[in-house]
PDB file of N, CA and C in Angstrom:
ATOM      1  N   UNK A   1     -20.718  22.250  23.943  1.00  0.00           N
ATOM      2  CA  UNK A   1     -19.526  22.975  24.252  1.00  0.00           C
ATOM      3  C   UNK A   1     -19.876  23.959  25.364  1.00  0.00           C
ATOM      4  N   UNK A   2     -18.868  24.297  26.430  1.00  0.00           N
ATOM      5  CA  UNK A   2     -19.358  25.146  27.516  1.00  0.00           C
ATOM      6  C   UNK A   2     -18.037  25.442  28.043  1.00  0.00           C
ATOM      7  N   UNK A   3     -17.835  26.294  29.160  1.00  0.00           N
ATOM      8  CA  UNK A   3     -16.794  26.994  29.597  1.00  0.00           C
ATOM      9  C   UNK A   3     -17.102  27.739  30.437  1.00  0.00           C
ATOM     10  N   UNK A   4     -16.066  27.671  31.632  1.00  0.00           N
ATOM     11  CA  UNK A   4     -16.795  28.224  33.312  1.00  0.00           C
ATOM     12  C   UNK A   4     -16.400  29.850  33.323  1.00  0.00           C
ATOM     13  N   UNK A   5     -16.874  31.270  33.881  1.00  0.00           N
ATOM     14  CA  UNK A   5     -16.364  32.010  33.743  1.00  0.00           C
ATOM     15  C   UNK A   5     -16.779  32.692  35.246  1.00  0.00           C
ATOM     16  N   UNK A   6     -15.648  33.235  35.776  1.00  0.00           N
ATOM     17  CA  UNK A   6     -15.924  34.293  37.319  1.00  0.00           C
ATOM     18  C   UNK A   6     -16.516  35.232  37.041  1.00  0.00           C
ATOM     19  N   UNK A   7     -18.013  35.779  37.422  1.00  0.00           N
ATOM     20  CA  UNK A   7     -18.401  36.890  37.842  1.00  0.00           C
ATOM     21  C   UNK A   7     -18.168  37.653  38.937  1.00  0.00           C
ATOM     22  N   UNK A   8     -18.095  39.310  38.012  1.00  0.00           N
ATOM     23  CA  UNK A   8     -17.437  40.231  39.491  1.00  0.00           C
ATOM     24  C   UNK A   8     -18.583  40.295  40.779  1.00  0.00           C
ATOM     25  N   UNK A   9     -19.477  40.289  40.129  1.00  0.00           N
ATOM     26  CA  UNK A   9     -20.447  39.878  41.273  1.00  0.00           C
ATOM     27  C   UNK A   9     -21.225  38.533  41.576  1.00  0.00           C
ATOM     28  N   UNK A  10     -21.341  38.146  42.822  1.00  0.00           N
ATOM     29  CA  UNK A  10     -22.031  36.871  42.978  1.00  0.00           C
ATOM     30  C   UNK A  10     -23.366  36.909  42.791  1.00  0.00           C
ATOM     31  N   UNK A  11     -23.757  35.530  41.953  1.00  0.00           N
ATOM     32  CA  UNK A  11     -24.545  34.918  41.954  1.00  0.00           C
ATOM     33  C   UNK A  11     -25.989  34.815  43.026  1.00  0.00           C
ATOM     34  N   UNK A  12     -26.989  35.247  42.858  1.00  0.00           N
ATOM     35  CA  UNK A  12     -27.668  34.821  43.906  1.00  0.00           C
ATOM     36  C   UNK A  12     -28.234  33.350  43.979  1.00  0.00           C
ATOM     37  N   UNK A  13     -27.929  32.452  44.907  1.00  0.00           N
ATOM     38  CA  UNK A  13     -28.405  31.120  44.914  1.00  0.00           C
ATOM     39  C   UNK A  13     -30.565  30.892  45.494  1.00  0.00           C
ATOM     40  N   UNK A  14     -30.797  30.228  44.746  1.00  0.00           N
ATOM     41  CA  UNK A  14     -32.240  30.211  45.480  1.00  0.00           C
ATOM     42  C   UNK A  14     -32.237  29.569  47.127  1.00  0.00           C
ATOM     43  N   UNK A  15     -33.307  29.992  47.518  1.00  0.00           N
ATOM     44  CA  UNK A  15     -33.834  29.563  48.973  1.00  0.00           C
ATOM     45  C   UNK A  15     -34.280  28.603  48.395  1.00  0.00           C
ATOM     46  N   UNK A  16     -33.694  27.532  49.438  1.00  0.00           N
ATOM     47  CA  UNK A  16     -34.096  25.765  49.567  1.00  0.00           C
ATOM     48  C   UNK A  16     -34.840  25.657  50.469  1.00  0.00           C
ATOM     49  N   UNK A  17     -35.581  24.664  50.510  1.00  0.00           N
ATOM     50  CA  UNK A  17     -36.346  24.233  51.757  1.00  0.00           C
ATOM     51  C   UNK A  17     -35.760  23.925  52.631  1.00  0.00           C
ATOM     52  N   UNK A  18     -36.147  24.446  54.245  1.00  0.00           N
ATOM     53  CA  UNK A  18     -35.184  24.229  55.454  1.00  0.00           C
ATOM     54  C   UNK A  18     -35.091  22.956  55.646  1.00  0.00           C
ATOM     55  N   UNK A  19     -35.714  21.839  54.719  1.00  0.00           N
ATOM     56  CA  UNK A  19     -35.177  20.003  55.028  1.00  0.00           C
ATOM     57  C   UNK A  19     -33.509  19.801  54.130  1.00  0.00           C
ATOM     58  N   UNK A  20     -33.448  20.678  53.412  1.00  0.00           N
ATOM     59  CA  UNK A  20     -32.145  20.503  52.459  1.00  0.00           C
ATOM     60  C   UNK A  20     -30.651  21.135  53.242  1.00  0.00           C
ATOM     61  N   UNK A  21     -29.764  20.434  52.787  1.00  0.00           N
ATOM     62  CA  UNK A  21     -28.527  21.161  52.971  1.00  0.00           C
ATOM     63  C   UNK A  21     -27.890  22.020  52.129  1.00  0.00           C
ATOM     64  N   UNK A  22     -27.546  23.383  52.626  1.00  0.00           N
ATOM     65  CA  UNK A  22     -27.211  24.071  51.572  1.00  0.00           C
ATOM     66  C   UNK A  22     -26.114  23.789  50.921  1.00  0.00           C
ATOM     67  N   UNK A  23     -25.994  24.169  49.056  1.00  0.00           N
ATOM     68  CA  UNK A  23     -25.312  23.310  47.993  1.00  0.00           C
ATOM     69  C   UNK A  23     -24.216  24.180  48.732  1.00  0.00           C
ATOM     70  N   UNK A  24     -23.014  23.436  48.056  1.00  0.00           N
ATOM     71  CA  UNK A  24     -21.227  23.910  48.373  1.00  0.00           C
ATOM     72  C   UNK A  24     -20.859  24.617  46.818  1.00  0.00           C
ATOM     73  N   UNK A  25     -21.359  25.763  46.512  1.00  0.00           N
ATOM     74  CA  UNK A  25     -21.356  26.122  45.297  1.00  0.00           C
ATOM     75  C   UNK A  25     -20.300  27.753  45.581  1.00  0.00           C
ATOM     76  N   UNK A  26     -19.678  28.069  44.233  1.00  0.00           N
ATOM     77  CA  UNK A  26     -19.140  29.184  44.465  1.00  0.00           C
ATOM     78  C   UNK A  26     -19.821  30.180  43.271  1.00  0.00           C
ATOM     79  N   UNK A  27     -20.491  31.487  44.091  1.00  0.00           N
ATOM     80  CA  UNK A  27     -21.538  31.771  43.665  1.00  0.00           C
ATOM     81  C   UNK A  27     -20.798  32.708  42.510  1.00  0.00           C
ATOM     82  N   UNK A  28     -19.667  32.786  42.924  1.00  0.00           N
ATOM     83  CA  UNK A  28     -19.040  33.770  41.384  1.00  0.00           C
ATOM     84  C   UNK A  28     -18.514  32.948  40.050  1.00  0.00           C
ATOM     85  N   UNK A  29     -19.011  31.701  40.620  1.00  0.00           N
ATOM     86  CA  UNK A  29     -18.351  31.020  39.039  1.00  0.00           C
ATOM     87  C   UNK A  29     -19.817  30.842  38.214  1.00  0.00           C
ATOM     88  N   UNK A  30     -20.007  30.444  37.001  1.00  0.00           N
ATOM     89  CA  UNK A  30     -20.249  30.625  36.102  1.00  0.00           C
ATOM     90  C   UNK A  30     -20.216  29.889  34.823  1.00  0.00           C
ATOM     91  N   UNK A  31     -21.368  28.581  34.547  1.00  0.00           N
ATOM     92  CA  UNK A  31     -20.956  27.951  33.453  1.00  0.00           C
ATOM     93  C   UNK A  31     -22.083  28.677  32.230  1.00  0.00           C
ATOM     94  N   UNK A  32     -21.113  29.121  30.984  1.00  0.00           N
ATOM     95  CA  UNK A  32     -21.791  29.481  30.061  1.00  0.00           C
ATOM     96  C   UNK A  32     -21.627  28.421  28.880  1.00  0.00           C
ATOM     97  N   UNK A  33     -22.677  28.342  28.397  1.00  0.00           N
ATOM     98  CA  UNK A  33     -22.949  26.527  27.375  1.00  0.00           C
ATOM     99  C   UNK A  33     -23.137  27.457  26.322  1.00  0.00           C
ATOM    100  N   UNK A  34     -23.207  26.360  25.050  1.00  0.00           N
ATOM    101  CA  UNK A  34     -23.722  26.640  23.984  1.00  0.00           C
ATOM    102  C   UNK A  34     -23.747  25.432  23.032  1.00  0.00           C
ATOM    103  N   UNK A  35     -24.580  25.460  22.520  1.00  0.00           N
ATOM    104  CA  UNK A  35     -25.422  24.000  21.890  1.00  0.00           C
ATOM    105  C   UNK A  35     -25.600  24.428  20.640  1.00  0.00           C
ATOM    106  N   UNK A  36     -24.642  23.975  19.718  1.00  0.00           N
ATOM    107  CA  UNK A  36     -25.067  24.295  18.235  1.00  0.00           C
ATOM    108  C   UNK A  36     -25.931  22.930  17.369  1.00  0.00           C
ATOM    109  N   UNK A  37     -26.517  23.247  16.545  1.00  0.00           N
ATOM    110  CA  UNK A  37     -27.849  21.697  15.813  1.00  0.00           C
ATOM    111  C   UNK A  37     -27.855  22.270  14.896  1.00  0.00           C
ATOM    112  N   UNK A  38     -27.334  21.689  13.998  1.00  0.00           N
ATOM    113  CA  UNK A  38     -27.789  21.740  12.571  1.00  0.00           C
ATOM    114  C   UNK A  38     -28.872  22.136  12.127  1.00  0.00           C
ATOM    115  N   UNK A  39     -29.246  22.916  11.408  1.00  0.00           N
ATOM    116  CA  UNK A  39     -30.710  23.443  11.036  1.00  0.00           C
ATOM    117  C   UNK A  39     -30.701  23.061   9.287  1.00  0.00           C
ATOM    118  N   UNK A  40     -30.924  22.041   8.923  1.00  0.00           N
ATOM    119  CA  UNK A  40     -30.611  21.943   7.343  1.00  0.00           C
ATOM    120  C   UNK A  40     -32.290  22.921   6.556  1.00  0.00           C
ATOM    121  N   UNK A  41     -33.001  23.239   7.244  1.00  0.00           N
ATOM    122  CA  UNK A  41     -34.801  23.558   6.751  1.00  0.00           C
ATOM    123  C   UNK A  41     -34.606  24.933   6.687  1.00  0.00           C
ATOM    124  N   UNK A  42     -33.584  25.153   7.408  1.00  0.00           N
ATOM    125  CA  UNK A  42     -33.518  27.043   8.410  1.00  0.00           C
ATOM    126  C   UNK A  42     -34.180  28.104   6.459  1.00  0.00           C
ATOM    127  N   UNK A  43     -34.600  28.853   6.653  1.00  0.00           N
ATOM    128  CA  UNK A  43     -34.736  29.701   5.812  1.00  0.00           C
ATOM    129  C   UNK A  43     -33.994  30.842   6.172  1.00  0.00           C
ATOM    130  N   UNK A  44     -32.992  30.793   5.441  1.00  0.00           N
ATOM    131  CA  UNK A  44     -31.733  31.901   5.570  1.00  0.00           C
ATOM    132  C   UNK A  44     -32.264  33.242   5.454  1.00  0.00           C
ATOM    133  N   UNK A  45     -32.703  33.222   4.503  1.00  0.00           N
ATOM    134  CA  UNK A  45     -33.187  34.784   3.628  1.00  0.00           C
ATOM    135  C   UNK A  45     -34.322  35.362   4.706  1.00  0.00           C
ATOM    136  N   UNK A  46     -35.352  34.164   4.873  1.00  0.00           N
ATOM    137  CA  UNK A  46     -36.378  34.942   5.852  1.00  0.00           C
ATOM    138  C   UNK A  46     -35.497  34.865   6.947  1.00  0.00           C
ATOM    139  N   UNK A  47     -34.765  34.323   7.471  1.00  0.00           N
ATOM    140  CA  UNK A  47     -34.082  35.136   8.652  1.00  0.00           C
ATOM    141  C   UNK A  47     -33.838  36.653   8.971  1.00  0.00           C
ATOM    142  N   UNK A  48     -33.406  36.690   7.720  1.00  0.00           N
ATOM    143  CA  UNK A  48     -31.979  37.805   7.711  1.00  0.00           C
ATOM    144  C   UNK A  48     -33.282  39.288   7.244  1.00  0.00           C
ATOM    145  N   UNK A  49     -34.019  38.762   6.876  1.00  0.00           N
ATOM    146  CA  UNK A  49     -35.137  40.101   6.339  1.00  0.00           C
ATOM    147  C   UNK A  49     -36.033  40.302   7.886  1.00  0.00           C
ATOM    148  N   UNK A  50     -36.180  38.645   8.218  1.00  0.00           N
ATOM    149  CA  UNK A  50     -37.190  39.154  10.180  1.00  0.00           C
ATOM    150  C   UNK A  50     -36.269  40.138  10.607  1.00  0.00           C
ATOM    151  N   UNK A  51     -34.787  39.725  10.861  1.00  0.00           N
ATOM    152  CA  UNK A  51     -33.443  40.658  11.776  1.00  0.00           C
ATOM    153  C   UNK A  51     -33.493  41.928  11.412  1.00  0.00           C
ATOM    154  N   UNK A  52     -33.488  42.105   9.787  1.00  0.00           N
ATOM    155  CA  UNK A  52     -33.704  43.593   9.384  1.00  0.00           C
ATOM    156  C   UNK A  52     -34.844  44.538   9.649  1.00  0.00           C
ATOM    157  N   UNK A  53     -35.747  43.925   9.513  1.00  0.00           N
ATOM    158  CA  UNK A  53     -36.994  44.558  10.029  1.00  0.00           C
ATOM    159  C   UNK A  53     -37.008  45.013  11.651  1.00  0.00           C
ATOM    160  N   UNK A  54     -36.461  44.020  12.297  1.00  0.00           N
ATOM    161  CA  UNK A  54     -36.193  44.483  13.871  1.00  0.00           C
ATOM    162  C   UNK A  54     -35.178  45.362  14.139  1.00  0.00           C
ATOM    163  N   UNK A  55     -34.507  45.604  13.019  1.00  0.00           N
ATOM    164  CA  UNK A  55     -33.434  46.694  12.832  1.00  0.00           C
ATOM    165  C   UNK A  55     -32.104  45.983  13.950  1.00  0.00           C
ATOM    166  N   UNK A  56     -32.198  44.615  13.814  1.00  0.00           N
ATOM    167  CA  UNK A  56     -30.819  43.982  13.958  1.00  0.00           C
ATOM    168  C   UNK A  56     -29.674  43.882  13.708  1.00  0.00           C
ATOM    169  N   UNK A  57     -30.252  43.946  11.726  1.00  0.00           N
ATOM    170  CA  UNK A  57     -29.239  43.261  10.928  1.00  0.00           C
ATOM    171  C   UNK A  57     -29.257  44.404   9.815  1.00  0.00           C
ATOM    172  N   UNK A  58     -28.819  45.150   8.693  1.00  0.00           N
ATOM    173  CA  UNK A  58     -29.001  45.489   7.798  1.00  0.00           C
ATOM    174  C   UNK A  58     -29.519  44.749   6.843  1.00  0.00           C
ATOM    175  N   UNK A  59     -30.123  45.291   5.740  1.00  0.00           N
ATOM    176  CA  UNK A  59     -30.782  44.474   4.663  1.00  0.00           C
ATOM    177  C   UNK A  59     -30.036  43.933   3.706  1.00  0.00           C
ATOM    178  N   UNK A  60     -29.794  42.856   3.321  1.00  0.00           N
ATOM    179  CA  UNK A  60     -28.836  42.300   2.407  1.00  0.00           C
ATOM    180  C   UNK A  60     -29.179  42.800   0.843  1.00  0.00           C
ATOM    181  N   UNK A  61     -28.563  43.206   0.119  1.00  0.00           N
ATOM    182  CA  UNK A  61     -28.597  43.847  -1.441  1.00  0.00           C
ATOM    183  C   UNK A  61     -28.109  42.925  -2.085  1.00  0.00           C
ATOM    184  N   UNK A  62     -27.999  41.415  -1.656  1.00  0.00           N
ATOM    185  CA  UNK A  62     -26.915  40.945  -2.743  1.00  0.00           C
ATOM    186  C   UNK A  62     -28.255  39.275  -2.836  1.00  0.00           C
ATOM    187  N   UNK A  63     -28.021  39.033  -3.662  1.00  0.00           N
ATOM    188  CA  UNK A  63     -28.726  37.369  -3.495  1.00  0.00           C
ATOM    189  C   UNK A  63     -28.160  36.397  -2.939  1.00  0.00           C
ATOM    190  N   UNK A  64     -28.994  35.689  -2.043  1.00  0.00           N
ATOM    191  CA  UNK A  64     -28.381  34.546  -1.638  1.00  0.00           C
ATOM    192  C   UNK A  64     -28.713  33.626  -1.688  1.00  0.00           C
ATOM    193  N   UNK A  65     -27.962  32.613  -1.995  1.00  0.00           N
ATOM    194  CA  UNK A  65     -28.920  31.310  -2.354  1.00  0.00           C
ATOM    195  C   UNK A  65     -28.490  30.336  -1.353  1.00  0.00           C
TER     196      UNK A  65
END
């Protein structure tokens, strides 16, 4: 899943080698993706206690199974 979005500021494009033609790109657009995968192994709980410790997440008080 992905979706294009305008930045107020442009993009800086890289320096190509002077054998290339430069791309026809518009440097204020913007594709933002996102790739979700199933994690069926994920360890929920140790997640959520790493996040807390990094002071991400609060500590959960409740059980989860």
């Amino acid at each position: 899943m992905g979706w294009l979005e305008r930045s107020e500021q442009d993009l800086p494009i890289p320096e190509l080698p002077p054998y290339t033609s430069p791309p026809d790109v518009d440097p204020s657009i913007v594709l933002k993706a996102l790739n979700v995968t199933p994690a069926r192994d994920l360890d929920v709980v140790g997640l959520r206690s790493a996040l807390a410790a990094m002071g991400e997440l609060s500590p959960t008080t409740y059980p989860v199974s």
